[in-house]
C-alpha atoms as a PDB file:
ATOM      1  CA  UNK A   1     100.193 126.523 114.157  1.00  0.00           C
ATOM      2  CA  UNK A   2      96.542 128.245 113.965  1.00  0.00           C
ATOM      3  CA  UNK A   3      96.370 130.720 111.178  1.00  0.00           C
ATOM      4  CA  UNK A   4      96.035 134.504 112.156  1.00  0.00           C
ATOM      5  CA  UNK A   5      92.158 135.453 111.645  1.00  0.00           C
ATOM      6  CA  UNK A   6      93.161 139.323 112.033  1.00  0.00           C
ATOM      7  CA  UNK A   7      93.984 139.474 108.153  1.00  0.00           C
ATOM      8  CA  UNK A   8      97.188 139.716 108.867  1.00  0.00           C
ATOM      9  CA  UNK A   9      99.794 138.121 106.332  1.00  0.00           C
ATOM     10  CA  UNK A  10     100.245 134.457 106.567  1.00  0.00           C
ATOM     11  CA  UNK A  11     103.579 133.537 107.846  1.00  0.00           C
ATOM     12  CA  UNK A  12     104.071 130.443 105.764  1.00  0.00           C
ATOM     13  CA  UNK A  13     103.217 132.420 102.605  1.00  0.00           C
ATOM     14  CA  UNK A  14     107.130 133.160 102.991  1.00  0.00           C
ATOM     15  CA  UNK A  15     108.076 129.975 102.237  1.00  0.00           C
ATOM     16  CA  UNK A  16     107.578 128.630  98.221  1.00  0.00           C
ATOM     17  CA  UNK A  17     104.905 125.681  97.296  1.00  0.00           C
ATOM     18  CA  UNK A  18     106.725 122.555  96.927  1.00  0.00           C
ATOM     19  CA  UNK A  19     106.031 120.919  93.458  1.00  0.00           C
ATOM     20  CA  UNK A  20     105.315 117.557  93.439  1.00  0.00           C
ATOM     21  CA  UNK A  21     107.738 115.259  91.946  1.00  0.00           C
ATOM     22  CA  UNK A  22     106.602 112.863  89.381  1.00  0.00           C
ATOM     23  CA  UNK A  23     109.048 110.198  89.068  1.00  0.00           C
ATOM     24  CA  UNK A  24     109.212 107.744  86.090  1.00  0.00           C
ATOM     25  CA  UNK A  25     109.047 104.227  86.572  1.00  0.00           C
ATOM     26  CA  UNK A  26     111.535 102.379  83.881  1.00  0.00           C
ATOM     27  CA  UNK A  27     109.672  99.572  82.825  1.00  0.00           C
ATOM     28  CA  UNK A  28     111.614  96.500  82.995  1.00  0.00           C
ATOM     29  CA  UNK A  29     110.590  92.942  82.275  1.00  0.00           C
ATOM     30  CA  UNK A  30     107.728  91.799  80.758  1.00  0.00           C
ATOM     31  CA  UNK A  31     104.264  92.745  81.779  1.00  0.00           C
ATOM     32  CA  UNK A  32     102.953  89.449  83.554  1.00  0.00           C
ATOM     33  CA  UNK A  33      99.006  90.511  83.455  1.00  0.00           C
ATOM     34  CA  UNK A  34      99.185  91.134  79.508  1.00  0.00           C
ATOM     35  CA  UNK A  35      99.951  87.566  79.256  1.00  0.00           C
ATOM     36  CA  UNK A  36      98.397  86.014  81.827  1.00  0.00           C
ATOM     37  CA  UNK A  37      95.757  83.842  79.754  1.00  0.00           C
ATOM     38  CA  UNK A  38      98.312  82.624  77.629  1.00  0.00           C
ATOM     39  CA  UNK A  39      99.620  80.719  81.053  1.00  0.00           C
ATOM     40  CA  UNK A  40      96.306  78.608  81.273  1.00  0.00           C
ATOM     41  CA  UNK A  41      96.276  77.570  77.338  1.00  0.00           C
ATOM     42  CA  UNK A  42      95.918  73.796  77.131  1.00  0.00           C
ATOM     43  CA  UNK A  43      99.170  72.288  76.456  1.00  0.00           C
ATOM     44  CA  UNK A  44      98.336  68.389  75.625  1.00  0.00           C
ATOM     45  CA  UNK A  45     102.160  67.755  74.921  1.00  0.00           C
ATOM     46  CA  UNK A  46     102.664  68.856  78.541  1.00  0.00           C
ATOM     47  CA  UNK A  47      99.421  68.062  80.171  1.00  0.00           C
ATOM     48  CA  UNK A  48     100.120  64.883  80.938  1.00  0.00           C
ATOM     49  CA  UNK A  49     102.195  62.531  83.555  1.00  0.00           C
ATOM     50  CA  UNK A  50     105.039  60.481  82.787  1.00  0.00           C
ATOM     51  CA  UNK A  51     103.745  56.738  83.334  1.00  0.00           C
ATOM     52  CA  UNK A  52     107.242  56.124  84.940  1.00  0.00           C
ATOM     53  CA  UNK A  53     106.778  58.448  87.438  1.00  0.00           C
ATOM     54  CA  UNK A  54     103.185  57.173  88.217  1.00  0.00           C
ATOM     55  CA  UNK A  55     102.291  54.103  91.336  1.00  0.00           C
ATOM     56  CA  UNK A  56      99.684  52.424  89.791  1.00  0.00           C
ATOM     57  CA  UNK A  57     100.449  49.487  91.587  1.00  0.00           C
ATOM     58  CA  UNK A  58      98.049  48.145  94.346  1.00  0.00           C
ATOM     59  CA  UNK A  59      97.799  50.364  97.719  1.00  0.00           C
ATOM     60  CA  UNK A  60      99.986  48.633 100.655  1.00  0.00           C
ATOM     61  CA  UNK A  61      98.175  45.997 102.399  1.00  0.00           C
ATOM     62  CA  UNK A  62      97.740  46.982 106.239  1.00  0.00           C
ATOM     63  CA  UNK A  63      97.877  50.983 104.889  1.00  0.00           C
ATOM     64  CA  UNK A  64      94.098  51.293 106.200  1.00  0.00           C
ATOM     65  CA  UNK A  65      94.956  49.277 109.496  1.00  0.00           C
ATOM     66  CA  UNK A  66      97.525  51.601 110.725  1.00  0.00           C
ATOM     67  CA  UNK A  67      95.414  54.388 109.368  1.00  0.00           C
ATOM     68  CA  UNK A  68      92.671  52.972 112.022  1.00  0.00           C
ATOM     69  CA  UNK A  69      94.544  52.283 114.385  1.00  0.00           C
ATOM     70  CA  UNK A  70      96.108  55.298 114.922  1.00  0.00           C
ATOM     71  CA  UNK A  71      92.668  56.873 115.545  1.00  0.00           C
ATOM     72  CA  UNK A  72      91.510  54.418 118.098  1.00  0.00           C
ATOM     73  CA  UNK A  73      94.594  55.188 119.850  1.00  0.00           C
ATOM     74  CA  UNK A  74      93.870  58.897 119.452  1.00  0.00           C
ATOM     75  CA  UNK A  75      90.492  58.155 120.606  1.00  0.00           C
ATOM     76  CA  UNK A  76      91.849  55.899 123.425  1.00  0.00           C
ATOM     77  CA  UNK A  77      94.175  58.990 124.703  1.00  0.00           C
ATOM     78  CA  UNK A  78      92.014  62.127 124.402  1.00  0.00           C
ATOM     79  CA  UNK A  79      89.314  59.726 126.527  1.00  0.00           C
ATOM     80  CA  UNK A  80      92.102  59.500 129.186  1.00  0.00           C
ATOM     81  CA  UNK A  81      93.027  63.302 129.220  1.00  0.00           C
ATOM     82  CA  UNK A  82      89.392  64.572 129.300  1.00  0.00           C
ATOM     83  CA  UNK A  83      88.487  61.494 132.529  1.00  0.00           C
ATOM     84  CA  UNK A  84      92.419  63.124 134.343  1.00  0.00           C
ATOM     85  CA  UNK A  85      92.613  66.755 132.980  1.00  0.00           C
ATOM     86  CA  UNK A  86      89.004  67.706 133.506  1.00  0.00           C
ATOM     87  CA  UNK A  87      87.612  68.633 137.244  1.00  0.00           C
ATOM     88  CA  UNK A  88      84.522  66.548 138.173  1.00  0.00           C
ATOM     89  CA  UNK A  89      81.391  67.913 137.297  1.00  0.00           C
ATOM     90  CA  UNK A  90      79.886  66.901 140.812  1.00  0.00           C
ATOM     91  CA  UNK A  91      79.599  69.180 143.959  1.00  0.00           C
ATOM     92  CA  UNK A  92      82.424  68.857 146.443  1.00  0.00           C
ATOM     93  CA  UNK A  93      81.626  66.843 150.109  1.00  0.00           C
ATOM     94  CA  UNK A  94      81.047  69.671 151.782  1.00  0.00           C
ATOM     95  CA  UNK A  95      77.883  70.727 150.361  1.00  0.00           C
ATOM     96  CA  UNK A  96      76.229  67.297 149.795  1.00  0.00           C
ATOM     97  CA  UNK A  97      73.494  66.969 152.009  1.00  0.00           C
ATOM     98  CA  UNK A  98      73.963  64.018 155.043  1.00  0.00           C
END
């Protein structure tokens, strides 16, 4: 609603200023960025991998074959779509001369 400009009272100086309301945050927990370098200390006694949970062993034998196979046939297929899914790039009968 426009304000009167005739110096006229204001009719929402009736009503009284609303006070903001601080509110207060309880703090609960414990503040994670106080601490946060104490997360990336070295730990040596943790650091480490349990050597019975490790594979040290030799990688599978035919691991790398299936690997490369799989592309070739990936290879293989998306040659296929692209010859099948793709129009010609060529001009239609109609307009070639003859």
């Amino acid at each position: 609603m426009p304000l009167p400009q005739d110096g006229s009272a204001n009719p929402l100086d009736e009503y009284e200023a609303v006070e903001e309301e601080v509110v207060e945050e309880e703090e609960e927990g414990e503040d994670l960025m106080e601490n946060m370098e104490r997360d990336y200390q070295p730990q040596p006694h943790l650091d480490n991998y349990d050597p019975a949970g490790l594979d040290d062993g030799e990688e599978e034998e035919g691991v790398e074959d299936e690997h490369a196979a799989r592309m070739s046939a990936e290879d293989e297929l998306n040659r296929r779509d692209r010859s099948t899914l793709r129009p010609r790039r060529t001009m239609p009968d109609f307009m070639n001369d003859g």
